[in-house]
PDB file of N, CA and C in Angstrom:
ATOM      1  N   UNK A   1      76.889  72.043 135.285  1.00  0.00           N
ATOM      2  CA  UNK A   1      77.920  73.059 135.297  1.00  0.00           C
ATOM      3  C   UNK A   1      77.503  74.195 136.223  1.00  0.00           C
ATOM      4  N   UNK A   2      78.264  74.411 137.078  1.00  0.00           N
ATOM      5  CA  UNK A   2      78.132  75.827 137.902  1.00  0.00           C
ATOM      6  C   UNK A   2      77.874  77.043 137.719  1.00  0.00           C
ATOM      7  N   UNK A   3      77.034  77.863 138.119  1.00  0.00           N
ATOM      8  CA  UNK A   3      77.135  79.195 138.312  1.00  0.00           C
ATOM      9  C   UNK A   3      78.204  79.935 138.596  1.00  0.00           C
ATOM     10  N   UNK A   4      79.407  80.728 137.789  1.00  0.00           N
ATOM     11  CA  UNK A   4      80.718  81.579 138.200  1.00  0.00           C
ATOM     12  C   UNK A   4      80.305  83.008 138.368  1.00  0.00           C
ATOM     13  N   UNK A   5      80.277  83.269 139.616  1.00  0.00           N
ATOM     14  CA  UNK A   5      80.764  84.190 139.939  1.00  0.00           C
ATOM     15  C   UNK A   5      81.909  85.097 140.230  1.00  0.00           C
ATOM     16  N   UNK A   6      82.560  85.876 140.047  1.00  0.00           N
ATOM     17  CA  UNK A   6      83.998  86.756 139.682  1.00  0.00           C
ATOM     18  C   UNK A   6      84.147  88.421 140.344  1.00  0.00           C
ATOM     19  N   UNK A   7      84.380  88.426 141.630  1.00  0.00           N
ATOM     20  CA  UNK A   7      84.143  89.218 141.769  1.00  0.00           C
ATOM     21  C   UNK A   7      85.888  90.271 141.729  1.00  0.00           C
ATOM     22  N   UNK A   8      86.791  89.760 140.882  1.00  0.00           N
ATOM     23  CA  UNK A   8      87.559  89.721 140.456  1.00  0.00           C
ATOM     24  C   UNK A   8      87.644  91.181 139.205  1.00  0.00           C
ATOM     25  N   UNK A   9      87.690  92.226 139.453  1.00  0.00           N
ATOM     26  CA  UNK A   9      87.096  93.121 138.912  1.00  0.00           C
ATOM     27  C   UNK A   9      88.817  93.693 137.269  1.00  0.00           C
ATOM     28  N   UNK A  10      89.626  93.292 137.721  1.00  0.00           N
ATOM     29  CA  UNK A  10      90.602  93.358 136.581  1.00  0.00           C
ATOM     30  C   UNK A  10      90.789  92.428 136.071  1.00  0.00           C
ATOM     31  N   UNK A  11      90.422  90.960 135.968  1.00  0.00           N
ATOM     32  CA  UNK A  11      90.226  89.956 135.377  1.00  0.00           C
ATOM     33  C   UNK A  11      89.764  89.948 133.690  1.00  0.00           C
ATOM     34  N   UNK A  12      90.787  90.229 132.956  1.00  0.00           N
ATOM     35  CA  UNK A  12      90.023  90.112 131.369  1.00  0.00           C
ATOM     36  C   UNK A  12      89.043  89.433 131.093  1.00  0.00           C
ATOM     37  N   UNK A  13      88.258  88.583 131.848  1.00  0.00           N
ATOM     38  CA  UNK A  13      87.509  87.653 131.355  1.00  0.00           C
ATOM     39  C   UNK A  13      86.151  87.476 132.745  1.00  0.00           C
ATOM     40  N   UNK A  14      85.901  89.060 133.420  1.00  0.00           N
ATOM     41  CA  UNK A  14      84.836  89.762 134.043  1.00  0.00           C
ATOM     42  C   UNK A  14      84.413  90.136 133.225  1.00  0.00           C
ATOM     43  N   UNK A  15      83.142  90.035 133.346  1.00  0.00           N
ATOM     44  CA  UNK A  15      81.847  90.483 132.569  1.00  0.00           C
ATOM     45  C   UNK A  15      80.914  90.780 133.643  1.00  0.00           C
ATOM     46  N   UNK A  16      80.102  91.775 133.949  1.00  0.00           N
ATOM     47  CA  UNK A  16      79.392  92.435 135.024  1.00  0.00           C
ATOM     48  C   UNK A  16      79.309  91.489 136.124  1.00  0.00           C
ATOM     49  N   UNK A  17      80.075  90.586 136.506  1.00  0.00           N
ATOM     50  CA  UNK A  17      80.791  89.620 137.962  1.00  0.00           C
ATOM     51  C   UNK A  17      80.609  88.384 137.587  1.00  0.00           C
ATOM     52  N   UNK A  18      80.138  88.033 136.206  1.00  0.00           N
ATOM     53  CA  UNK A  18      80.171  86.676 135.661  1.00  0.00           C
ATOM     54  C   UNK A  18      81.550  86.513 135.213  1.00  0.00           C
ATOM     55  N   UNK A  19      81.980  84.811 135.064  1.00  0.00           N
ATOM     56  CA  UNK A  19      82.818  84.885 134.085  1.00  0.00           C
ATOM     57  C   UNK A  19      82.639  84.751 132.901  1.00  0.00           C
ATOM     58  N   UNK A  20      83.262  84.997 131.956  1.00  0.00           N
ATOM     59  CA  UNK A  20      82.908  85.078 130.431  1.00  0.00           C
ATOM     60  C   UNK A  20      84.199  83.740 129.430  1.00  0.00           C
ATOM     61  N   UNK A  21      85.089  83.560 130.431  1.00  0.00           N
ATOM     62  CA  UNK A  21      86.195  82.097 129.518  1.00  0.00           C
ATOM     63  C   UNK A  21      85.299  80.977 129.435  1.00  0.00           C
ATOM     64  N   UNK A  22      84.364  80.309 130.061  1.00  0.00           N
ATOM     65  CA  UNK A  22      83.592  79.373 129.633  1.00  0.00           C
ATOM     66  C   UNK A  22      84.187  78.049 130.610  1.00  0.00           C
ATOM     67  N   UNK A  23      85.377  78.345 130.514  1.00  0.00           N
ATOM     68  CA  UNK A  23      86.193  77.123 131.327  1.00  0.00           C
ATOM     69  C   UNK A  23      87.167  77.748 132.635  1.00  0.00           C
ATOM     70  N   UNK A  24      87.437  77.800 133.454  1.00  0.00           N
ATOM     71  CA  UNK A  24      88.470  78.062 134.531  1.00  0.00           C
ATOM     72  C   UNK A  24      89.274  76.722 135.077  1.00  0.00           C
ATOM     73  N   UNK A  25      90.119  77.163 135.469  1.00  0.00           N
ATOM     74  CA  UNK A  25      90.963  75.966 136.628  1.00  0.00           C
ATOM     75  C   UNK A  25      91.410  76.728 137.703  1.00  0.00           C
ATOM     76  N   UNK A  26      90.755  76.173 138.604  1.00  0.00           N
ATOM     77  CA  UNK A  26      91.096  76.326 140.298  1.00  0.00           C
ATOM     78  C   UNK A  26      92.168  75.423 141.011  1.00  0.00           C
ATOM     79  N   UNK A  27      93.171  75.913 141.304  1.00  0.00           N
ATOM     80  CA  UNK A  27      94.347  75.404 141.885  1.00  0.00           C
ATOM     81  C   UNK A  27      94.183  75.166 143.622  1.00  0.00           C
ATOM     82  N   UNK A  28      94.660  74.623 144.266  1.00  0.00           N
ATOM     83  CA  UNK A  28      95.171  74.527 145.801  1.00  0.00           C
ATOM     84  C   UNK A  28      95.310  73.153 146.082  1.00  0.00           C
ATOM     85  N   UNK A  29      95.951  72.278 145.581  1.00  0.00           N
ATOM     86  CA  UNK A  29      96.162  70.732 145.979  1.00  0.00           C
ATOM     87  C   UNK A  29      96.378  70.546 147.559  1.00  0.00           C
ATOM     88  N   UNK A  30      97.501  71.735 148.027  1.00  0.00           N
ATOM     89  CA  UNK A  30      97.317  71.243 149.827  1.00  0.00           C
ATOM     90  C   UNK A  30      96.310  72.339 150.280  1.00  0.00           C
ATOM     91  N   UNK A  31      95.222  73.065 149.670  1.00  0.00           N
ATOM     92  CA  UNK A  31      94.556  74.033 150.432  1.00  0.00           C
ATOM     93  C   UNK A  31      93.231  73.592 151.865  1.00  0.00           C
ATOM     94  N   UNK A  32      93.383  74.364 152.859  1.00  0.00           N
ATOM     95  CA  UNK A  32      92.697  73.625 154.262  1.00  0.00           C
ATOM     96  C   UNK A  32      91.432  74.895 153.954  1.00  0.00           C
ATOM     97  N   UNK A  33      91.749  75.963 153.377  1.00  0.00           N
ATOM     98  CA  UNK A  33      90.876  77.341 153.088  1.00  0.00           C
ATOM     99  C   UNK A  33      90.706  77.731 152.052  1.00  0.00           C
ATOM    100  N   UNK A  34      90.134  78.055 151.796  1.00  0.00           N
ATOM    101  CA  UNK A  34      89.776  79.300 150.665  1.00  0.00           C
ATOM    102  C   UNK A  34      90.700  80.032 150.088  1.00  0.00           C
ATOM    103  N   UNK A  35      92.217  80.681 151.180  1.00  0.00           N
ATOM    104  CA  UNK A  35      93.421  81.488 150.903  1.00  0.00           C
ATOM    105  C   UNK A  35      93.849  80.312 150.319  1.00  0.00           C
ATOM    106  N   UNK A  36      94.051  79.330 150.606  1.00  0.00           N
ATOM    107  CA  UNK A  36      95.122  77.943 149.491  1.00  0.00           C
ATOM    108  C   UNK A  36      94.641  77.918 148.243  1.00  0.00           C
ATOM    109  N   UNK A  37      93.619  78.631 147.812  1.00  0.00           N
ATOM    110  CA  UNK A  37      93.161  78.052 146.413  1.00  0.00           C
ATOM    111  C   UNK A  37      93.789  79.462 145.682  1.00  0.00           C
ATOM    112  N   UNK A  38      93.505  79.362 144.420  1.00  0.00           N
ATOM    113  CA  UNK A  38      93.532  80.505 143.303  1.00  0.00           C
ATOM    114  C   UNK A  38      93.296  80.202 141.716  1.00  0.00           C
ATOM    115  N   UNK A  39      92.565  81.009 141.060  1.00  0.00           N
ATOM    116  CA  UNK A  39      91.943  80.723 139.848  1.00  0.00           C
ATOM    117  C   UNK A  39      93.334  80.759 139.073  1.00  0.00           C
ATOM    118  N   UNK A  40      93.558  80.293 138.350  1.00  0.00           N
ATOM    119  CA  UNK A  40      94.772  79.630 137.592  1.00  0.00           C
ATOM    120  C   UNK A  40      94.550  80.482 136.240  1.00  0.00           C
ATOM    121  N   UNK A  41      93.143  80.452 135.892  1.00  0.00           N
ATOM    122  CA  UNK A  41      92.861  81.501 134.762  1.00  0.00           C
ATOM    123  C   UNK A  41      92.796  82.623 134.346  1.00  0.00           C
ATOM    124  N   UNK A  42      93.335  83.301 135.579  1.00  0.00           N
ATOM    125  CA  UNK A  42      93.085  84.778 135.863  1.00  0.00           C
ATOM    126  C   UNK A  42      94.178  85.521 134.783  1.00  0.00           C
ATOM    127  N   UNK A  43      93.405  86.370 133.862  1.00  0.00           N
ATOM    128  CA  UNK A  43      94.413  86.874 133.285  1.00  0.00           C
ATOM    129  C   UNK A  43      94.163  88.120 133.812  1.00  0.00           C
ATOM    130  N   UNK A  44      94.895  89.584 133.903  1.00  0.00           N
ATOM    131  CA  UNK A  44      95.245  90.512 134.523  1.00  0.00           C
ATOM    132  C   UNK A  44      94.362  91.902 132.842  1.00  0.00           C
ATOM    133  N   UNK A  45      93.632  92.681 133.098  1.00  0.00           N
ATOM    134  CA  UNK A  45      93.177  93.237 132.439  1.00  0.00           C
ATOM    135  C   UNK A  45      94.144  94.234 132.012  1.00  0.00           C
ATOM    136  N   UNK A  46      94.923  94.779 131.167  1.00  0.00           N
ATOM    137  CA  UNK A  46      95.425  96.191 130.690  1.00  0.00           C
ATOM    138  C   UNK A  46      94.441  96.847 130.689  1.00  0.00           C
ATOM    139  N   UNK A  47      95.112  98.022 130.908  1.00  0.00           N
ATOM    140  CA  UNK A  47      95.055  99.429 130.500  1.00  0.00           C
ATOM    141  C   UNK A  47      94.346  99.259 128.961  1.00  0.00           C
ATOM    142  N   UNK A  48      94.867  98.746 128.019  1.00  0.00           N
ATOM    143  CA  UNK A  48      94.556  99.102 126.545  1.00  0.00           C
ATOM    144  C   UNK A  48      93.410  98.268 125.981  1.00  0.00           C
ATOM    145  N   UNK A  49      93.485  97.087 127.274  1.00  0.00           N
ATOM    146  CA  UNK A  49      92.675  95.961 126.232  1.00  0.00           C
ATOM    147  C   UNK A  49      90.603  96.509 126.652  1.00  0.00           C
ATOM    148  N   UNK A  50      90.132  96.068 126.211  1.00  0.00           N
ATOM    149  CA  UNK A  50      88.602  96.357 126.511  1.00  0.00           C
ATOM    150  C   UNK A  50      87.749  95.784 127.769  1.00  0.00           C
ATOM    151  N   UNK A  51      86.822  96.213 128.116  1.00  0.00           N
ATOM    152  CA  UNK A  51      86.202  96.115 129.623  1.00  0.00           C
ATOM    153  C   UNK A  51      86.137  94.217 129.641  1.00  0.00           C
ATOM    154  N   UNK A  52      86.322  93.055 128.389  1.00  0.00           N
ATOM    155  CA  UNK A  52      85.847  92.309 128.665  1.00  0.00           C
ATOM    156  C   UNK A  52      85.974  91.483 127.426  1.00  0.00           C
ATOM    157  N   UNK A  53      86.210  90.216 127.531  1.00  0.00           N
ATOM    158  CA  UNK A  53      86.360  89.485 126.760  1.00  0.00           C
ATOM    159  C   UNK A  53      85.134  88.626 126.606  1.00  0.00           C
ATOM    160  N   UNK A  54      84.269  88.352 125.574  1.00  0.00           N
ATOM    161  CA  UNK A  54      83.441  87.201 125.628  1.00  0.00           C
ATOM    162  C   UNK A  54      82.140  87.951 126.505  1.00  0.00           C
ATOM    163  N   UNK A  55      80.957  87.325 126.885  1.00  0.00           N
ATOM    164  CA  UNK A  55      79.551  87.633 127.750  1.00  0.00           C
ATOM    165  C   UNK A  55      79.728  86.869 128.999  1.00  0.00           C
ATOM    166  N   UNK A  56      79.692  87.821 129.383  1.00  0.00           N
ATOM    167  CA  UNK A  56      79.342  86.858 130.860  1.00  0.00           C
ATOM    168  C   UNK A  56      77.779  86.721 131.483  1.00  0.00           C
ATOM    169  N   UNK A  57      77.983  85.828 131.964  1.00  0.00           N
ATOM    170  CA  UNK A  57      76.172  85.441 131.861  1.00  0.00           C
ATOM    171  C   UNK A  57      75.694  85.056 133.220  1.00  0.00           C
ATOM    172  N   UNK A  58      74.510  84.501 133.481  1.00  0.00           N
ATOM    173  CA  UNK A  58      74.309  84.218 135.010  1.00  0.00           C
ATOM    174  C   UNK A  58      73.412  82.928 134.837  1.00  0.00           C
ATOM    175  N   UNK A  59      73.442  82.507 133.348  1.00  0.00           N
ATOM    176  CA  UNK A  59      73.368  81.241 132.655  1.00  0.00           C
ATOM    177  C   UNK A  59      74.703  80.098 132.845  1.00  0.00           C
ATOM    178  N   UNK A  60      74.276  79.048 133.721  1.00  0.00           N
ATOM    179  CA  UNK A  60      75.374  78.042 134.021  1.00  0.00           C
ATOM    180  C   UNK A  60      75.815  77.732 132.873  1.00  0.00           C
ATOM    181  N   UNK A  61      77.158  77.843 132.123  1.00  0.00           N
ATOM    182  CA  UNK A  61      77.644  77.374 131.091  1.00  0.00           C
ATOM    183  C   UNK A  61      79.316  77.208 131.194  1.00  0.00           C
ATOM    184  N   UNK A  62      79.952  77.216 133.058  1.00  0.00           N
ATOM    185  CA  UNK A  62      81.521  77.202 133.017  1.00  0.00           C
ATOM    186  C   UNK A  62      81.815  75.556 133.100  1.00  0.00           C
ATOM    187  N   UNK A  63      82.879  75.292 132.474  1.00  0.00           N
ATOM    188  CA  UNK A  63      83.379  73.966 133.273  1.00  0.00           C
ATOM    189  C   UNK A  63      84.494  74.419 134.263  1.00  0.00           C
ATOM    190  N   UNK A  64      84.670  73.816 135.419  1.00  0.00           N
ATOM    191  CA  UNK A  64      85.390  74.270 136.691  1.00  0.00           C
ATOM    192  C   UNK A  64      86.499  73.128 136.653  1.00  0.00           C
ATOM    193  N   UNK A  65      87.844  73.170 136.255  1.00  0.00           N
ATOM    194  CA  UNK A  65      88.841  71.973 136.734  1.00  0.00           C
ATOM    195  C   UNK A  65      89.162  72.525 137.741  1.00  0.00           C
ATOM    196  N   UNK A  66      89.286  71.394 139.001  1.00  0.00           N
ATOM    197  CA  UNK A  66      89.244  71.889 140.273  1.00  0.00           C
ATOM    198  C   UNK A  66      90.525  70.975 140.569  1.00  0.00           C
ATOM    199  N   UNK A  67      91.413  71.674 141.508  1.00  0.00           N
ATOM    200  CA  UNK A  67      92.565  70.887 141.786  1.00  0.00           C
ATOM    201  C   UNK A  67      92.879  71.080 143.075  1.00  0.00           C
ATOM    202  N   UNK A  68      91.852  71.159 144.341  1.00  0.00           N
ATOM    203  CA  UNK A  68      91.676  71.231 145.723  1.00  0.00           C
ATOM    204  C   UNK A  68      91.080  69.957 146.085  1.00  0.00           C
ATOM    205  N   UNK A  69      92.138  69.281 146.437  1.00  0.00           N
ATOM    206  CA  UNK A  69      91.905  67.882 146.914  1.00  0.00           C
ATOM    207  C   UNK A  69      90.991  67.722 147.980  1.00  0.00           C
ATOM    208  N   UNK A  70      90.674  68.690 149.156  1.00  0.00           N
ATOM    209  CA  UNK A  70      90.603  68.909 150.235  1.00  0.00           C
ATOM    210  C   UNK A  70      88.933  69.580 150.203  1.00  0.00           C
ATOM    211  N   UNK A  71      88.733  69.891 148.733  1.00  0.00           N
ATOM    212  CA  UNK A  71      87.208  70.821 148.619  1.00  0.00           C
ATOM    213  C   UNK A  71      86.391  69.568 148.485  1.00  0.00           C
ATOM    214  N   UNK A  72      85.030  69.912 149.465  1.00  0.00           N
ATOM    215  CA  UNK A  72      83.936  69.169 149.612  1.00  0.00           C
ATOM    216  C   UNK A  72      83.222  68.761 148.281  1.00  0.00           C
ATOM    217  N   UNK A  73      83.711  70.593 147.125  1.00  0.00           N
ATOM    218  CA  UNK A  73      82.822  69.680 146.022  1.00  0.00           C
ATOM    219  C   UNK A  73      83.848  69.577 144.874  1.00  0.00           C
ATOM    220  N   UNK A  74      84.918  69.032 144.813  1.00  0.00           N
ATOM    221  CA  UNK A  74      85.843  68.307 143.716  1.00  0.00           C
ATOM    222  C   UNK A  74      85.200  66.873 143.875  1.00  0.00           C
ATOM    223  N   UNK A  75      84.964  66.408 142.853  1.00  0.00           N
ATOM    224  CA  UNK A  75      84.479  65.103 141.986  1.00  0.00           C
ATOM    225  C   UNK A  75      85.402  65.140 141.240  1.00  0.00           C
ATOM    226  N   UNK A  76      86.701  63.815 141.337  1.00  0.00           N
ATOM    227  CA  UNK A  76      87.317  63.881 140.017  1.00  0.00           C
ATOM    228  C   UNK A  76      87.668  65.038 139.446  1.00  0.00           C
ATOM    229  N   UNK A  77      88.001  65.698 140.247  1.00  0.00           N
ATOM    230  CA  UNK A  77      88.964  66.935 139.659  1.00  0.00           C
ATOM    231  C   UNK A  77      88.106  67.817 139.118  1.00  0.00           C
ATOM    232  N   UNK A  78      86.511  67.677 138.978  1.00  0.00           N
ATOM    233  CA  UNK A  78      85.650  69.015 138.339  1.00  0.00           C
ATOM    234  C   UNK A  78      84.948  69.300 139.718  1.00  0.00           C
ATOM    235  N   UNK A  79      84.623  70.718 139.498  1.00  0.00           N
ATOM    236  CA  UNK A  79      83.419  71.065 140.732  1.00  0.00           C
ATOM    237  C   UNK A  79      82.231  71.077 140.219  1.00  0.00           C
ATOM    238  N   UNK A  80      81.583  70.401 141.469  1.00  0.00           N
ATOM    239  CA  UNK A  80      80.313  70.143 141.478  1.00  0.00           C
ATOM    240  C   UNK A  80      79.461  70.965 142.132  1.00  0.00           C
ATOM    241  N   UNK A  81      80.079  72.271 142.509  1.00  0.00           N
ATOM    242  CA  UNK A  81      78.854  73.374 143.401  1.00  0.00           C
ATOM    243  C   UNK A  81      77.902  73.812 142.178  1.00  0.00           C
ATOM    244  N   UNK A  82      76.869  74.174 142.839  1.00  0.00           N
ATOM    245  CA  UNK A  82      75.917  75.008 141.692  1.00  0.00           C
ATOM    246  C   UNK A  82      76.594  76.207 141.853  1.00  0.00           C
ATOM    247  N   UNK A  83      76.731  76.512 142.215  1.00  0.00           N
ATOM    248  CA  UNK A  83      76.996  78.343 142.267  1.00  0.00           C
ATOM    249  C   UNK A  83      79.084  78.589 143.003  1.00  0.00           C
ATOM    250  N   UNK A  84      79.417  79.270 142.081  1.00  0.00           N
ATOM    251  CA  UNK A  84      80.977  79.617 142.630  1.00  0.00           C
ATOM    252  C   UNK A  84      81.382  80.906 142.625  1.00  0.00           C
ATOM    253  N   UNK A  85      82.095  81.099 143.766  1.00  0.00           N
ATOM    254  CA  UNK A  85      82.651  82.415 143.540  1.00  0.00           C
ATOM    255  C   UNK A  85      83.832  82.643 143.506  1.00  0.00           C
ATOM    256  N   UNK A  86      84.534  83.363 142.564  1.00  0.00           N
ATOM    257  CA  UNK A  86      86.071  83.916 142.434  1.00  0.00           C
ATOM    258  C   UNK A  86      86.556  84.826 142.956  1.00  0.00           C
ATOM    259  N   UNK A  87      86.927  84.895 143.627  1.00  0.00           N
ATOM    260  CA  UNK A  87      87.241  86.529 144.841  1.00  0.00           C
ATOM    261  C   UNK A  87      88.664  87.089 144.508  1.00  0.00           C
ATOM    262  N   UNK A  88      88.844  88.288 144.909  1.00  0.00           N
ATOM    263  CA  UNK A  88      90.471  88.829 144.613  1.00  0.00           C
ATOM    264  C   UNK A  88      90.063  90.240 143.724  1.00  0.00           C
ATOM    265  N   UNK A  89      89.359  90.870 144.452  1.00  0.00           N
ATOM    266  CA  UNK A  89      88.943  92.386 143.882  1.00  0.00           C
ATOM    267  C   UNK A  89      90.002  93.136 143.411  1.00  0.00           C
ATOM    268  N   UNK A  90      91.512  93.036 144.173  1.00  0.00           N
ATOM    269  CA  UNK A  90      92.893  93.797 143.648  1.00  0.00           C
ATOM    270  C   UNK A  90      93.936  93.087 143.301  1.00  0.00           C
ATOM    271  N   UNK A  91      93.442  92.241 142.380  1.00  0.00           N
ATOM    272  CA  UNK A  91      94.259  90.874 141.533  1.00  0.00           C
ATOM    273  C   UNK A  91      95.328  91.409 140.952  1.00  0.00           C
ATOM    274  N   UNK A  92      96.382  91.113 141.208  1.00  0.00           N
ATOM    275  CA  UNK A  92      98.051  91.694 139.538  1.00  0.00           C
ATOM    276  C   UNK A  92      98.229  90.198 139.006  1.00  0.00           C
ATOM    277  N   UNK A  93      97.830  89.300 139.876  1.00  0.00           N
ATOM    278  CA  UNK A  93      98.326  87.897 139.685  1.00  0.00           C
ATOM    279  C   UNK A  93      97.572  86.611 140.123  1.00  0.00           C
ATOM    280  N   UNK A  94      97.665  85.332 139.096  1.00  0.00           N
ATOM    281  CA  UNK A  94      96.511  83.832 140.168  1.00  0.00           C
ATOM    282  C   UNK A  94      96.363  83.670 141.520  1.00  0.00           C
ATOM    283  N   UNK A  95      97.868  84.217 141.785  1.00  0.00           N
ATOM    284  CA  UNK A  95      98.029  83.929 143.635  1.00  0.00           C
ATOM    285  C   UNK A  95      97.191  84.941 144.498  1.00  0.00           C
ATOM    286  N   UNK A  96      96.645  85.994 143.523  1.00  0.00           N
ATOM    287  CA  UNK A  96      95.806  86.957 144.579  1.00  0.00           C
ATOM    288  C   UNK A  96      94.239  86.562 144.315  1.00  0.00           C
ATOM    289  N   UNK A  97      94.200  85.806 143.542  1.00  0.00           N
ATOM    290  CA  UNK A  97      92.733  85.315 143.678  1.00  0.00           C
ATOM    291  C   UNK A  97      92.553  84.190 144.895  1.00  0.00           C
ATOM    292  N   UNK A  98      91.250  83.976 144.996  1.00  0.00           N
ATOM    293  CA  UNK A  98      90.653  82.401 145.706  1.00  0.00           C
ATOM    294  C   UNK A  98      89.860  81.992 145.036  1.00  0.00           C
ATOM    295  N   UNK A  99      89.536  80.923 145.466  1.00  0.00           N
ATOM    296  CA  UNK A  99      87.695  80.192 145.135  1.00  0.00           C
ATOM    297  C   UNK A  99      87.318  80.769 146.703  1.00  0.00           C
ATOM    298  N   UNK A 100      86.345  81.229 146.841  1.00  0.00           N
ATOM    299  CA  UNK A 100      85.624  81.599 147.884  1.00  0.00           C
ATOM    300  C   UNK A 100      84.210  80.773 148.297  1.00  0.00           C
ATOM    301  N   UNK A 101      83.976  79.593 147.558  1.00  0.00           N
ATOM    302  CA  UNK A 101      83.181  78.858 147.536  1.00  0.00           C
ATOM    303  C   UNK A 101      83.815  77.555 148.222  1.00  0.00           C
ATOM    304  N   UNK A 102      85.166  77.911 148.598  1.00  0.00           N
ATOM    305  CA  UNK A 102      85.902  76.421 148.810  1.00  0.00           C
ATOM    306  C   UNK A 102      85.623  76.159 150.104  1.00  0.00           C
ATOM    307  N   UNK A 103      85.196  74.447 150.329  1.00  0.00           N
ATOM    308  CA  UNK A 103      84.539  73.916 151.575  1.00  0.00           C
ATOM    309  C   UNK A 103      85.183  73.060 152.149  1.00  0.00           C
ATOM    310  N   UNK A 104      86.395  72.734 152.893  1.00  0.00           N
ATOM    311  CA  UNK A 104      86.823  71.665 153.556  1.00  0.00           C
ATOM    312  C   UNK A 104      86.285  70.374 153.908  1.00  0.00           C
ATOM    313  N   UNK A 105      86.691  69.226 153.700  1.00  0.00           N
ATOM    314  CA  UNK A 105      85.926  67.808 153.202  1.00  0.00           C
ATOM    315  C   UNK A 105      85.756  67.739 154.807  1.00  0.00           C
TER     316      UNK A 105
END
């Protein structure tokens, strides 16, 4: 299981740039880049709710469903990078995130 990185800073489920859901899904079936993808899990932080849901850790413990046909490391629909990153620092929505780890086959 990968290393998640999140640098996704209104993301309910940031924890000091880890993720803290345990599981994500990464979208971009026709993506050629990095802009084609987007974390599917991204929920949008309120105002009311707290800095963070869950620990985020720098202990590999995410499963990644990966749905970028086109990424070097989709195996069967999971990713296989050691280390990932979630990008989209001024997120409202999935479509403003990426995988920033995404590698063209």
């Amino acid at each position: 299981m990968p290393l998640l990185n999140c640098t996704v800073k209104n993301c309910l489920y940031n924890k000091d740039e880890y993720c803290a859901k345990g599981d994500i899904l990464v979208d971009g079936r026709t993506a050629k880049k990095s802009e084609g993808t987007s974390c599917k899990s991204f929920v949008e932080r309120r105002e009311s709710a707290s800095n963070s849901c869950g620990c985020g850790s720098a202990t590999p413990h995410i499963q990644v469903e990966c749905k970028a046909c086109e990424c070097t490391f989709n195996k069967e629909e999971r990713c296989d990078a050691e280390e990932i990153t979630i990008a989209g620092r001024n997120a409202c929505k999935c479509s403003d995130t990426e995988c920033g780890s995404f590698s063209v086959k």
